[in-house]
Protein backbone atom coordinates (compact mmCIF):
# COMPACT_ATOMS: atom_id res chain seq x y z
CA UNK A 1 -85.46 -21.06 29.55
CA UNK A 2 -88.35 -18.55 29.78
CA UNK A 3 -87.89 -15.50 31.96
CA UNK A 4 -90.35 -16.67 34.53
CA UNK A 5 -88.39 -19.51 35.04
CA UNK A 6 -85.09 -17.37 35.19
CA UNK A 7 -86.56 -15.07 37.49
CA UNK A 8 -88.04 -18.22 40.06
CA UNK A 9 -84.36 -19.55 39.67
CA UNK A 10 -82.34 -16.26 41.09
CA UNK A 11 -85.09 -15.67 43.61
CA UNK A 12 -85.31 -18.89 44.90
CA UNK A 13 -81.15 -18.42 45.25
CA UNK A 14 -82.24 -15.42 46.99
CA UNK A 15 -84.84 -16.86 49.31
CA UNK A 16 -83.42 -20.03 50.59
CA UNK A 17 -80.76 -18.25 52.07
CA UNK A 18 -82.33 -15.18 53.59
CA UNK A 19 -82.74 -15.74 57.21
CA UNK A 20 -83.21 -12.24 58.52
CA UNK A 21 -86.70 -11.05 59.52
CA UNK A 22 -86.20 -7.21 60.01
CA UNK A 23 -86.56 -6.29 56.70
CA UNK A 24 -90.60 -5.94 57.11
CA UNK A 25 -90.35 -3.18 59.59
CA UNK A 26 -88.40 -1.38 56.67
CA UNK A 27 -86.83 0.56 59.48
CA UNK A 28 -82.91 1.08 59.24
CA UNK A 29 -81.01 1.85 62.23
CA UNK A 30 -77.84 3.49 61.52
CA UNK A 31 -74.97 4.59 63.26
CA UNK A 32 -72.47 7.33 63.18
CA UNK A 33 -69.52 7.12 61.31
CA UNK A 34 -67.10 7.48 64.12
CA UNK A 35 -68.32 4.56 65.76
CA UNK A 36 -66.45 2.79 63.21
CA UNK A 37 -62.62 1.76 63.04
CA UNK A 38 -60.89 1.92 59.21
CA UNK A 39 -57.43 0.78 58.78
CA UNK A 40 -55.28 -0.63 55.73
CA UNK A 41 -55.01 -4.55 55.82
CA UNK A 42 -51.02 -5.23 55.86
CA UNK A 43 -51.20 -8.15 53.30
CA UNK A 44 -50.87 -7.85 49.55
CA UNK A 45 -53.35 -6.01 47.79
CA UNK A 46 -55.68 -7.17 45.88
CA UNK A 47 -54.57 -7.93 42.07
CA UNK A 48 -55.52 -5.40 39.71
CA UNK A 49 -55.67 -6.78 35.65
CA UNK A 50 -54.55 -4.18 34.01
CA UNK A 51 -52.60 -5.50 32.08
CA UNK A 52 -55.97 -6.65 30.01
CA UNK A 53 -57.46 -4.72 27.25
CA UNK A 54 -60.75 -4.68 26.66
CA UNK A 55 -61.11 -7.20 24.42
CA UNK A 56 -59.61 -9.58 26.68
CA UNK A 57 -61.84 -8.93 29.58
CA UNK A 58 -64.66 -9.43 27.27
CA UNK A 59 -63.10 -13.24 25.71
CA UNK A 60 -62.59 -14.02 29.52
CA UNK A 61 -66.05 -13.26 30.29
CA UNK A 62 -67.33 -14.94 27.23
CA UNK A 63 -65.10 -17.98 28.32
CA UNK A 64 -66.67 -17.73 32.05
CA UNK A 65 -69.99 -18.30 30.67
CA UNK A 66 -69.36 -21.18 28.38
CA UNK A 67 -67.90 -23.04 31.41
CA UNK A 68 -70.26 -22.11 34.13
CA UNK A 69 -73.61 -20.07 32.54
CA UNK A 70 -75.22 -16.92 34.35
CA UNK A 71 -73.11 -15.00 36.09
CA UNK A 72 -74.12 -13.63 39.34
CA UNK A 73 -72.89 -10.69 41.29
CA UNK A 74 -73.52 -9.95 44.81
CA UNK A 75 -72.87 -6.59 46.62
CA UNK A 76 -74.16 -4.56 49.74
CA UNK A 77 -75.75 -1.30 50.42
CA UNK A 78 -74.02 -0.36 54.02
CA UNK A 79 -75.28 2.79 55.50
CA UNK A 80 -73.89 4.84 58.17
CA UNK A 81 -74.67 8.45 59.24
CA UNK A 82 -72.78 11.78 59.30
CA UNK A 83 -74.09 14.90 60.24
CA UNK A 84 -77.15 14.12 60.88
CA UNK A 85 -77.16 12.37 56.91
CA UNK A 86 -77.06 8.81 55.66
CA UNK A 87 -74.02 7.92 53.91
CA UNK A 88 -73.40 5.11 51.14
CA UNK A 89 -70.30 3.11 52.42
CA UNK A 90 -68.20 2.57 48.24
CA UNK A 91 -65.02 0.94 47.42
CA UNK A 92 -62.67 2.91 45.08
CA UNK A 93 -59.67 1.54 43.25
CA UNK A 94 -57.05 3.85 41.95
CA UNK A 95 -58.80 6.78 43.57
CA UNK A 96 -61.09 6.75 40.37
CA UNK A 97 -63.47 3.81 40.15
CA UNK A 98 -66.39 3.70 42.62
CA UNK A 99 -67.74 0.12 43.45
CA UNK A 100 -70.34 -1.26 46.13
CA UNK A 101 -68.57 -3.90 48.07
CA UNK A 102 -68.98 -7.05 46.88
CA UNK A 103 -68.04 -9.34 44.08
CA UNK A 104 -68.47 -12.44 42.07
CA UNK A 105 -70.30 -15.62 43.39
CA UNK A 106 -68.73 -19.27 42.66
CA UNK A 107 -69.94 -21.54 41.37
CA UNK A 108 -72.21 -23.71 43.80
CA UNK A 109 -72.43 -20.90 46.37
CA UNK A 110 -75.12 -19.30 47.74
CA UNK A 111 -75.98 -15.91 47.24
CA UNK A 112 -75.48 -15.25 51.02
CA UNK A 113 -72.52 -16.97 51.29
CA UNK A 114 -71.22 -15.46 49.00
CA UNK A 115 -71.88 -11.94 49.70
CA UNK A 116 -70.34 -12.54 53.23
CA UNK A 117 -66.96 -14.15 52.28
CA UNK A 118 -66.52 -11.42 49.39
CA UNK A 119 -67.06 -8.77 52.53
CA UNK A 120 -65.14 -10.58 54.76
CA UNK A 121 -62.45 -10.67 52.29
CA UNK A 122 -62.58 -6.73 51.21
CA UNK A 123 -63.72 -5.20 54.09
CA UNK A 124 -62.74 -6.88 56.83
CA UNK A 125 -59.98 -7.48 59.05
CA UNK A 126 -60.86 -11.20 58.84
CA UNK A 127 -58.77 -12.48 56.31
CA UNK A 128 -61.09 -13.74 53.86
CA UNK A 129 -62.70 -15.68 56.67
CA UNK A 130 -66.19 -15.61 56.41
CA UNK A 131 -68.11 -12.88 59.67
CA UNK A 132 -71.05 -12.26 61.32
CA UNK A 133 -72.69 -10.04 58.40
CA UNK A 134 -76.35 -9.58 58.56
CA UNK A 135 -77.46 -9.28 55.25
CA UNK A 136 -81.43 -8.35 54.69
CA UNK A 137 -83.41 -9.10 51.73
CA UNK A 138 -82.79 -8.49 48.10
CA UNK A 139 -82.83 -5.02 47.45
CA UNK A 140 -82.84 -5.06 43.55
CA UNK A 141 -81.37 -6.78 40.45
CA UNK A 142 -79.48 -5.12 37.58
CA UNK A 143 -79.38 -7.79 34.19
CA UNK A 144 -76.33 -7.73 31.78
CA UNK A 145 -78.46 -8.99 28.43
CA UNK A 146 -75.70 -9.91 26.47
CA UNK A 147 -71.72 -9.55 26.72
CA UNK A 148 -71.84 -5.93 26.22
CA UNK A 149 -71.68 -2.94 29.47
CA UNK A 150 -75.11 -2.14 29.26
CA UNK A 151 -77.47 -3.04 32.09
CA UNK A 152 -80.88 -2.96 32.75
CA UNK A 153 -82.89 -3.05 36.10
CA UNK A 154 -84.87 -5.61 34.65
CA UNK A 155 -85.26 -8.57 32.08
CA UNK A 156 -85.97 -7.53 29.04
CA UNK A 157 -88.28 -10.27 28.04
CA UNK A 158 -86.95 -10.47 24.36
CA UNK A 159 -83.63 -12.05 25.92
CA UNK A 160 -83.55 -15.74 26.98
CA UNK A 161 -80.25 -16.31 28.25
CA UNK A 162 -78.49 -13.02 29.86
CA UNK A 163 -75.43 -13.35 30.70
CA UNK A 164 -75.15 -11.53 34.44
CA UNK A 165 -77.05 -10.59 37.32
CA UNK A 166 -76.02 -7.80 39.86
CA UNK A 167 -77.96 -8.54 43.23
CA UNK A 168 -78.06 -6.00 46.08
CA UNK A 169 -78.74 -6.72 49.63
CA UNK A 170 -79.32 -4.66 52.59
CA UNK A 171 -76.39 -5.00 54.95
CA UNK A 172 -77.26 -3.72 58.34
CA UNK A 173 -74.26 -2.80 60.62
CA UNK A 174 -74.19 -3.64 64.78
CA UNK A 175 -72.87 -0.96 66.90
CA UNK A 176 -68.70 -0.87 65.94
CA UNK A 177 -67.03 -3.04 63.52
CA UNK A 178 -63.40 -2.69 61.84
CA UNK A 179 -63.24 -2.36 58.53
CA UNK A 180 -60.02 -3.29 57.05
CA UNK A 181 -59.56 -2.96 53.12
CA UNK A 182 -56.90 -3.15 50.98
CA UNK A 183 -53.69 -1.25 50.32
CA UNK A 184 -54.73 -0.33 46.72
CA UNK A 185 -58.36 0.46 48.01
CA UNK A 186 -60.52 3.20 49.97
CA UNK A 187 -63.79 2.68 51.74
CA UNK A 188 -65.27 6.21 51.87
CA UNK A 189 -68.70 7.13 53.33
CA UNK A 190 -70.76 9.27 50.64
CA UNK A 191 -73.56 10.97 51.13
CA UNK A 192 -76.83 9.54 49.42
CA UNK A 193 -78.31 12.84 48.07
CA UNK A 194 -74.23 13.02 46.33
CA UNK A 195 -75.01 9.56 44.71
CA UNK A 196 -78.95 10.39 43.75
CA UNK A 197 -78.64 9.71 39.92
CA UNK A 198 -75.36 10.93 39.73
CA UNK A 199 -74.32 8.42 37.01
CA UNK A 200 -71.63 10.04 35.32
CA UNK A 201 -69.65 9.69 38.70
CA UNK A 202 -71.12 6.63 40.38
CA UNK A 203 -72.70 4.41 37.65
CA UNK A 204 -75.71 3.36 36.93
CA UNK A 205 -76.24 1.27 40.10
CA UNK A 206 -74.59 3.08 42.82
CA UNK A 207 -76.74 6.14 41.64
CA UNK A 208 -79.87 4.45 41.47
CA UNK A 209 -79.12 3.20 45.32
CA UNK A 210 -81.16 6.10 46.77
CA UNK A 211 -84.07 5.11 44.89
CA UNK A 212 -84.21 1.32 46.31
CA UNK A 213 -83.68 3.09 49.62
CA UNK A 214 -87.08 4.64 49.56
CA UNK A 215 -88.99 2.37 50.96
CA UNK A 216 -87.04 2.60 54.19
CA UNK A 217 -86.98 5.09 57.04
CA UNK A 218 -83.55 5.68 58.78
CA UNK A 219 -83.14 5.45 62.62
CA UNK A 220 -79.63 7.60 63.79
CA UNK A 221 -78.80 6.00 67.04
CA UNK A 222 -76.12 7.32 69.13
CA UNK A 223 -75.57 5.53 72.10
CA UNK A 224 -72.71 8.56 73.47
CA UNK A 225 -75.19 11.03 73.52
């Protein structure tokens, strides 16, 4: 499969399912932070494999390809404000590993879909049942090549068949929600100049965030002032 026809096949994923129209105004309203409730969800938390070594993580993900191809991952860029600042809304696990929430699609689903139950099921107090998340257009899309950690924000047009793609879609947020994550998990509001190609800390994706961002202004509303 040529990249042209690997590119038409995640952006078609990307643009049968995108139903919101407020993207073109590339105007973000966000609010403050304290508009928000966060809380601890009271079931299990979610499983951590560490009992796996690396090389096992890499057979299972070599074995996840054979059976299903491309693997796709979906997660959102959630923005709220705090003094007077836009803040990057990140998962961390074991008070170490920073992550944009999100996760893995299945096999069959849409991106969409898939972005909302993964959501529903981190952040929310849902229960892995599937909310009212409006999630924008496709922000960016970061290409594992081959089985190895290194990704690229593009195809490199040497490689046929890469093996994942990391999708990113705006998530705008209404007025309150609850957020309700995990017992093993934080969701912590970081400030985007913090993240700005801060790699070491962040990643490669979570740091280039900032940059995808550009394109937007940010509207602070505060409806208690």
């Amino acid at each position: 499969m040529s990249n042209n026809n690997i590119y038409n096949q995640v952006n078609n994923n990307n643009n049968n399912n995108n139903t919101s129209n407020d993207d073109q105004f590339y105007v973000i309203n966000i609010y403050p932070l304290n508009f928000y409730y966060f809380g601890s969800s009271p079931q299990q938390p979610l499983p951590f494999k560490d009992h796996e070594t690396v090389s096992d993580r890499l057979q299972r993900f070599k074995n996840n390809y054979e059976a299903y191809g491309l693997r796709t991952r979906v997660e959102a860029v959630i923005l709220v404000e705090l003094y007077k600042h836009p803040h990057l809304l990140l998962l961390q696990e074991r008070n170490a590993i920073f992550k944009l929430p999100g996760g893995r699609t299945r096999p069959g689903e849409s991106d969409i879909d898939g972005l909302k139950r993964e959501l529903s099921r981190k952040i929310s107090d849902k229960d892995g049942i599937e909310t009212d998340w409006q999630v924008g257009d496709c922000m960016g899309m970061w290409w594992r090549p081959d089985f190895e950690s290194i990704l690229y924000p593009y195809l490199p047009p040497n490689i046929k068949k890469p093996k994942e793609c990391t999708k990113l879609f705006l998530v705008r947020l209404p007025e309150y929600r609850k957020f309700i994550v995990p017992k093993n998990m934080s969701l912590l509001a970081v400030p985007l100049c913090q993240v700005h190609e801060n790699k070491k800390t962040y990643g490669q994706i979570i740091s280039g965030v900032p940059q995808l961002l550009s394109k937007y202004s940010f509207n602070v509303i505060d409806t208690r002032e």
